[in-house]
N, C-alpha and C. Protein backbone atom coordinates (compact mmCIF):
# COMPACT_ATOMS: atom_id res chain seq x y z
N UNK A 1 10.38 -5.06 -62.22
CA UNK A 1 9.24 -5.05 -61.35
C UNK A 1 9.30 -6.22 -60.38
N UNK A 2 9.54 -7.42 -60.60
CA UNK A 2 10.07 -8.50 -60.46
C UNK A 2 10.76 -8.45 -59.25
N UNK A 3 11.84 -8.16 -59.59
CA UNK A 3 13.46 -7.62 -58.60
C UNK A 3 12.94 -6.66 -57.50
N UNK A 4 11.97 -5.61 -58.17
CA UNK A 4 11.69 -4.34 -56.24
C UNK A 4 10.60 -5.49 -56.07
N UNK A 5 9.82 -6.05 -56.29
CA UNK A 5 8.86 -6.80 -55.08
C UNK A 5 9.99 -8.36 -54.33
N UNK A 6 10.98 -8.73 -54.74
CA UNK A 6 11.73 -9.46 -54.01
C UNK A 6 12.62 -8.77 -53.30
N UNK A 7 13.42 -7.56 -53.34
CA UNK A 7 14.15 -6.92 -52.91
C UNK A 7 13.32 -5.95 -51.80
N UNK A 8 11.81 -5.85 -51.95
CA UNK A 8 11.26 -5.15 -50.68
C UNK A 8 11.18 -6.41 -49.27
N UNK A 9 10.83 -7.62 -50.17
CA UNK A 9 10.40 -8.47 -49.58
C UNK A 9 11.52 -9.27 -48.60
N UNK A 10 13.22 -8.87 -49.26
CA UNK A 10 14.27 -9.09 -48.25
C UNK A 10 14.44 -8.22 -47.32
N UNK A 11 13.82 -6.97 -47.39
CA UNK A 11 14.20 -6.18 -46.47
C UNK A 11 13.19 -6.11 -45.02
N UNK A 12 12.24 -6.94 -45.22
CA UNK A 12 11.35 -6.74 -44.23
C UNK A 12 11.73 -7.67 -43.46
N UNK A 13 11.16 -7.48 -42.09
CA UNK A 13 12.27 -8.19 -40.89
C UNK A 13 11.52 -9.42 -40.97
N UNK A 14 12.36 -11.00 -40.17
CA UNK A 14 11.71 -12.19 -40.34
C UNK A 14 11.03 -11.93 -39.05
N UNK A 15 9.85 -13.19 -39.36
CA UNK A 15 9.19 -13.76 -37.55
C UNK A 15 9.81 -13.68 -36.53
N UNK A 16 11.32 -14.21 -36.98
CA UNK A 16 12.26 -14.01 -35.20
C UNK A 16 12.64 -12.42 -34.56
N UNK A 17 12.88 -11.86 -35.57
CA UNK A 17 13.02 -10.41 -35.04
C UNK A 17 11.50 -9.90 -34.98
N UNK A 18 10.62 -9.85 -35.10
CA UNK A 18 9.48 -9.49 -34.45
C UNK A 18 8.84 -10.02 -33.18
N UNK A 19 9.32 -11.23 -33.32
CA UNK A 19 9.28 -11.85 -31.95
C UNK A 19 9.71 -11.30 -30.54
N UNK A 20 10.95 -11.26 -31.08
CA UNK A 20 11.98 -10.69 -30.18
C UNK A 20 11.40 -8.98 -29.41
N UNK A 21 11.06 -8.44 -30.82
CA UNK A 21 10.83 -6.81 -30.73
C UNK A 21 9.36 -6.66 -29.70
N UNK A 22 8.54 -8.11 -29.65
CA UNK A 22 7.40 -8.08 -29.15
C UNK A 22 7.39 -8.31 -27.48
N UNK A 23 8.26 -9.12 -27.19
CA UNK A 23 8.96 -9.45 -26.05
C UNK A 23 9.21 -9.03 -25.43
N UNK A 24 10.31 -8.01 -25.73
CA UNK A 24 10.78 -6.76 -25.51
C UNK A 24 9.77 -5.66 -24.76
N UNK A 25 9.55 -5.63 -25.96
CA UNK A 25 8.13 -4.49 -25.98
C UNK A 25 7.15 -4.78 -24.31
N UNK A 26 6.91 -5.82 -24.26
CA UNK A 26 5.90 -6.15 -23.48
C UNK A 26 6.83 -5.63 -22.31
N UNK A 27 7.91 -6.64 -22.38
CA UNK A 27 8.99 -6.86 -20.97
C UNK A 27 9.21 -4.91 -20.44
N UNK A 28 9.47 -4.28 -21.28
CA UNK A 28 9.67 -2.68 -21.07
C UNK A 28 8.29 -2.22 -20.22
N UNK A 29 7.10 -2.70 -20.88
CA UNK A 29 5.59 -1.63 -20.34
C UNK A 29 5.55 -2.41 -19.00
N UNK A 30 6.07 -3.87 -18.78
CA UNK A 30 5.78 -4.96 -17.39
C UNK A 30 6.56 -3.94 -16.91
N UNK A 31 7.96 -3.66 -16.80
CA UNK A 31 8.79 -3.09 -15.46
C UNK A 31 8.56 -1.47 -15.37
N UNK A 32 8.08 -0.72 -15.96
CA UNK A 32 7.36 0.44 -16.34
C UNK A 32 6.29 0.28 -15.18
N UNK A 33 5.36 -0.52 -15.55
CA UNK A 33 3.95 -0.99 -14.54
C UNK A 33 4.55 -1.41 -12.93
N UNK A 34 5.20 -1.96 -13.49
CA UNK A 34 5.76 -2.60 -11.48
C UNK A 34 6.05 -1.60 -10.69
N UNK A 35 7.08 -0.38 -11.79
CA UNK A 35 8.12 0.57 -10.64
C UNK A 35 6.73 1.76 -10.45
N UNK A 36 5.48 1.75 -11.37
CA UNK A 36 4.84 3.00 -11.32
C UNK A 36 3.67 2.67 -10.39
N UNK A 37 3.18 1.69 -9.81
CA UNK A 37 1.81 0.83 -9.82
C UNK A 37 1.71 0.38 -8.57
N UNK A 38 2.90 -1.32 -8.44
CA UNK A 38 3.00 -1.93 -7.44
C UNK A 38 3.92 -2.10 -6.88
N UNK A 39 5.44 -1.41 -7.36
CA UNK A 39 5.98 -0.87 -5.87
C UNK A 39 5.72 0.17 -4.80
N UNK A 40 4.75 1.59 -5.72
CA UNK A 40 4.51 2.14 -4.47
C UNK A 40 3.29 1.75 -3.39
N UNK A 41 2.71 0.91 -4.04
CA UNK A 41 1.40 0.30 -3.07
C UNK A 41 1.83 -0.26 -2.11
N UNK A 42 2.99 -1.67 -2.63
CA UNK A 42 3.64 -2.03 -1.27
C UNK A 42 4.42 -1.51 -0.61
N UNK A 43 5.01 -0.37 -0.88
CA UNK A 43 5.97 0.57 -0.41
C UNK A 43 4.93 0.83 0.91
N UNK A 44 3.77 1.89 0.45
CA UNK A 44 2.68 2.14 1.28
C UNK A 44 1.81 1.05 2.46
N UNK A 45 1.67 -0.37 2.09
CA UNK A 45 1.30 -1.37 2.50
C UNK A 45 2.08 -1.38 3.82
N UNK A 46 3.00 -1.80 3.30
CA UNK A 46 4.40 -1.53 4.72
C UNK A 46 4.77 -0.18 5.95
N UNK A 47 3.90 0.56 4.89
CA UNK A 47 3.91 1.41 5.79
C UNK A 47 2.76 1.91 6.82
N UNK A 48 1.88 1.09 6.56
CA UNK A 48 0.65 1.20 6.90
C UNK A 48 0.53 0.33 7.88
N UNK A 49 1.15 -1.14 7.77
CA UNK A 49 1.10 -2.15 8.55
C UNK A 49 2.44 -1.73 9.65
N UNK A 50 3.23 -1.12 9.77
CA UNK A 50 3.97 -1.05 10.87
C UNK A 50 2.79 0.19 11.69
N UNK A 51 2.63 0.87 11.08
CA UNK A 51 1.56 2.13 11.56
C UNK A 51 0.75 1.43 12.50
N UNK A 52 -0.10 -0.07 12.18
CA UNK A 52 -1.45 -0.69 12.87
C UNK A 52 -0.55 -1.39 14.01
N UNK A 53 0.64 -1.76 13.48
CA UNK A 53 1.36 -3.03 14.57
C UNK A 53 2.13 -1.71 16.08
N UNK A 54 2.03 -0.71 15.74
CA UNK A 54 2.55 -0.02 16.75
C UNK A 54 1.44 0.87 17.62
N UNK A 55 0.40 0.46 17.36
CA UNK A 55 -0.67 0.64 18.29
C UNK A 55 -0.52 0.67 19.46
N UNK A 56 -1.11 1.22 20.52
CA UNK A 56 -0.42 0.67 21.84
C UNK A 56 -2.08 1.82 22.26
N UNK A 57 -2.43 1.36 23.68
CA UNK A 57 -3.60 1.52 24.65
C UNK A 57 -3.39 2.71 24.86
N UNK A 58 -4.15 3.66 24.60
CA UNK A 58 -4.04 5.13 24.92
C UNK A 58 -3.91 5.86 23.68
N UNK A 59 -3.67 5.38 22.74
CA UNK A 59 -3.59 6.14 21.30
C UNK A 59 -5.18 6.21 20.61
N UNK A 60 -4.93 7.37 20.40
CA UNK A 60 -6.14 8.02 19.37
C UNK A 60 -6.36 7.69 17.51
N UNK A 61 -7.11 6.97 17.46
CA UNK A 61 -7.63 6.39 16.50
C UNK A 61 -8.55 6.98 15.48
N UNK A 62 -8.46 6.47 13.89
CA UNK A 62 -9.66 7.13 12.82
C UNK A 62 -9.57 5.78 12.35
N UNK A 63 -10.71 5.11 12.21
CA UNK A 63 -11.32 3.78 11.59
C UNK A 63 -11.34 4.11 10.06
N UNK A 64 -11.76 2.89 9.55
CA UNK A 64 -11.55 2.95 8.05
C UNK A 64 -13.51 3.60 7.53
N UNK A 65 -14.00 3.51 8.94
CA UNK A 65 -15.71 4.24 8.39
C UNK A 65 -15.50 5.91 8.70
N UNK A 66 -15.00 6.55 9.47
CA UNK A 66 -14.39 7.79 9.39
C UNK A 66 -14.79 7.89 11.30
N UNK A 67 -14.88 6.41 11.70
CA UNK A 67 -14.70 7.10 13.44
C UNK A 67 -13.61 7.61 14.77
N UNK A 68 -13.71 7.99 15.17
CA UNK A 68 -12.54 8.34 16.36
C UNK A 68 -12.41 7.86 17.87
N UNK A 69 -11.60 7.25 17.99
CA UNK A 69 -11.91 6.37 19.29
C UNK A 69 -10.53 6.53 20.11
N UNK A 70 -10.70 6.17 20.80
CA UNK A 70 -9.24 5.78 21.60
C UNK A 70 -8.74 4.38 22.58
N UNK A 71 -7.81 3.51 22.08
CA UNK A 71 -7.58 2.54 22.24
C UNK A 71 -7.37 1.84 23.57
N UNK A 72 -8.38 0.97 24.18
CA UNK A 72 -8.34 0.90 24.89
C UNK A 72 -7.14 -0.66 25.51
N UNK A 73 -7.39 -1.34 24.42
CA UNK A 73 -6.27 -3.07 24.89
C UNK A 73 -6.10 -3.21 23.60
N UNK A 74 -4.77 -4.40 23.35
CA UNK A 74 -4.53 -4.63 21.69
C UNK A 74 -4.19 -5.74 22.02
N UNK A 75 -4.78 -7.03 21.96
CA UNK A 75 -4.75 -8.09 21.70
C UNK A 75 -4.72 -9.15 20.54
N UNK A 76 -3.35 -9.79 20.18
CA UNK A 76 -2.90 -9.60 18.79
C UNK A 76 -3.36 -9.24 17.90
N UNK A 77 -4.30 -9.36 17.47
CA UNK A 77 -4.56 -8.47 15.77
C UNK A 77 -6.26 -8.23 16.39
N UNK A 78 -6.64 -7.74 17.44
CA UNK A 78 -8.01 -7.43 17.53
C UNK A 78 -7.66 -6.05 18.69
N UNK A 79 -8.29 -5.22 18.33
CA UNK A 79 -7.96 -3.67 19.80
C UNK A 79 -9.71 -3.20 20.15
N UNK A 80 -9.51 -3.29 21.01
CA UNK A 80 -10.38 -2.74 22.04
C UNK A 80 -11.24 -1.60 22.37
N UNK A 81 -11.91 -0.54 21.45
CA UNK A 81 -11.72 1.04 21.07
C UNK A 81 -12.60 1.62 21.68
N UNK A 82 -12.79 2.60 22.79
CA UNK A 82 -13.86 3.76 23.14
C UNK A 82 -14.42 4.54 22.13
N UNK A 83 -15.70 4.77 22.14
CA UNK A 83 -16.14 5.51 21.14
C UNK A 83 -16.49 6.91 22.06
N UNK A 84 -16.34 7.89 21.67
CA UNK A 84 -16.80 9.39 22.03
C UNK A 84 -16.92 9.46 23.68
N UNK A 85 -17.95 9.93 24.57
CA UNK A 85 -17.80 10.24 25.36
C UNK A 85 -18.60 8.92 26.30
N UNK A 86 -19.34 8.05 25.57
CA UNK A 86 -19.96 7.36 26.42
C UNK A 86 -19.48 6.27 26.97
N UNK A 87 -18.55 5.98 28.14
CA UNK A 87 -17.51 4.86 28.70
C UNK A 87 -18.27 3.31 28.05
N UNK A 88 -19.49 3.27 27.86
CA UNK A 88 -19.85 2.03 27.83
C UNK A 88 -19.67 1.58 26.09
N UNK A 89 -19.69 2.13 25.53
CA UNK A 89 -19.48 2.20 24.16
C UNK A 89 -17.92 1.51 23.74
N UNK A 90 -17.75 0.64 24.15
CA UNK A 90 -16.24 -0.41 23.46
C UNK A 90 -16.48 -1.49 22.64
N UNK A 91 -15.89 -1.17 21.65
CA UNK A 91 -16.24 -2.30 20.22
C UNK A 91 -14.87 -3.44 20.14
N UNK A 92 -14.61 -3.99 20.27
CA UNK A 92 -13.34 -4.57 19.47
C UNK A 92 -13.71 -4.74 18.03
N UNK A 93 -12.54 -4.48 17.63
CA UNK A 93 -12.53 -4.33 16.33
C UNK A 93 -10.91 -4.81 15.23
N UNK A 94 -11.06 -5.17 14.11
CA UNK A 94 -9.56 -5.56 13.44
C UNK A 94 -8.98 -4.15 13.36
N UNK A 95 -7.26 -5.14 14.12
CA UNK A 95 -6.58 -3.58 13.31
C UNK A 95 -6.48 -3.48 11.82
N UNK A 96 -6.70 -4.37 10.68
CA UNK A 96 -7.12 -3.53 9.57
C UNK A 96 -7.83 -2.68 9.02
N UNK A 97 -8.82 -2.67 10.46
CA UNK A 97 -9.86 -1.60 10.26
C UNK A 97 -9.54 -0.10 10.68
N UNK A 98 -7.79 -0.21 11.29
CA UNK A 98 -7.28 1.39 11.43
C UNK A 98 -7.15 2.56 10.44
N UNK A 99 -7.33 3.23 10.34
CA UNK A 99 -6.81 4.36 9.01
C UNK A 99 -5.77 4.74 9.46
N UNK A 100 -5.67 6.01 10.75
CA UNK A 100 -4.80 6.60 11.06
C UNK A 100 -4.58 6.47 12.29
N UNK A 101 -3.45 6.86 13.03
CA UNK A 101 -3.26 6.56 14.91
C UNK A 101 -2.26 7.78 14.88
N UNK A 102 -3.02 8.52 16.00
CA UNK A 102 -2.55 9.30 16.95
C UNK A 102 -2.14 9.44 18.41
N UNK A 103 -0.09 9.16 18.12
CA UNK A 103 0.24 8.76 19.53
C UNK A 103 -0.53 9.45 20.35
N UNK A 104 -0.72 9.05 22.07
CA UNK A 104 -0.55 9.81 23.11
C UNK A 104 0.10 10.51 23.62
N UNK A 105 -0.61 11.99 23.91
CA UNK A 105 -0.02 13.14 23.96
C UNK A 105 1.30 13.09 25.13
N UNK A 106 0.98 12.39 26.35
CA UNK A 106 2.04 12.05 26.95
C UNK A 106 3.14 11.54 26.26
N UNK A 107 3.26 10.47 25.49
CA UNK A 107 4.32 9.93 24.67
C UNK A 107 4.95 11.31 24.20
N UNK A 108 4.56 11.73 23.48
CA UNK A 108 5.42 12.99 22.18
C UNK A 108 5.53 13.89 23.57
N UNK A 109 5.19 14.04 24.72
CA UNK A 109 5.79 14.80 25.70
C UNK A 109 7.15 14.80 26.30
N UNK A 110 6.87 13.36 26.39
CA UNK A 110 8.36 12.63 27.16
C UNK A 110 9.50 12.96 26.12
N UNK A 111 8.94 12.65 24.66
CA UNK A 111 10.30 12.14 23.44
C UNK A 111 10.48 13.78 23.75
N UNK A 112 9.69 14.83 23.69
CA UNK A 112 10.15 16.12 23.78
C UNK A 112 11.65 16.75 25.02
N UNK A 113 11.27 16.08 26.22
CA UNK A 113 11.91 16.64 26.88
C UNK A 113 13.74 15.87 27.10
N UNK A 114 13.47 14.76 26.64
CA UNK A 114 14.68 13.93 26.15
C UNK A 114 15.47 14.75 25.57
């Protein structure tokens, strides 16, 4: 009786190999989390920020409140935006506050006939 409670008691792993196995463990769910989580955010981030930095005066705009404007000046990180039909209606506003941009229809005309 003696002998199986010392002989169970060699077989169970020490502190250092649990250590190790815990380590591990963690280190696997961390790069799991990075590749599932926060590389595609910054993947997206980057893609979002070349999207705001290629703004240009004449492009059609959706704000981050759900409005539609069209760009009137882009002065480094602040643009200039018409709202709807009333000319007097220009806000400046951050380009972080872009959602989406829709070149000018002239632009995608020209790349067309190229």
């Amino acid at each position: 009786m003696l002998s199986m409670l010392l002989g169970q008691s060699a077989q169970q792993p020490t502190g250092g190999q649990s250590a190790i196995f815990w380590i591990v463990y963690i280190l696997f769910f961390g790069v799991i989390m990075y590749f599932l989580l926060i590389r595609p955010q910054k993947k997206q981030q980057k893609q979002m920020d070349s999207v705001r930095n290629s703004v240009m005066p004449g492009d059609n705009i959706m704000t981050t409140g759900g409005f539609y404007g069209v760009v009137l000046d882009v002065v480094d990180d602040t643009v200039i935006v018409e709202f709807g039909n009333n000319k007097n209606c220009r806000i400046p506003m951050h380009k972080n506050a872009i959602a989406e941009v829709e070149k000018d229809s002239e632009e995608e005309t020209d790349s067309k006939k190229k």
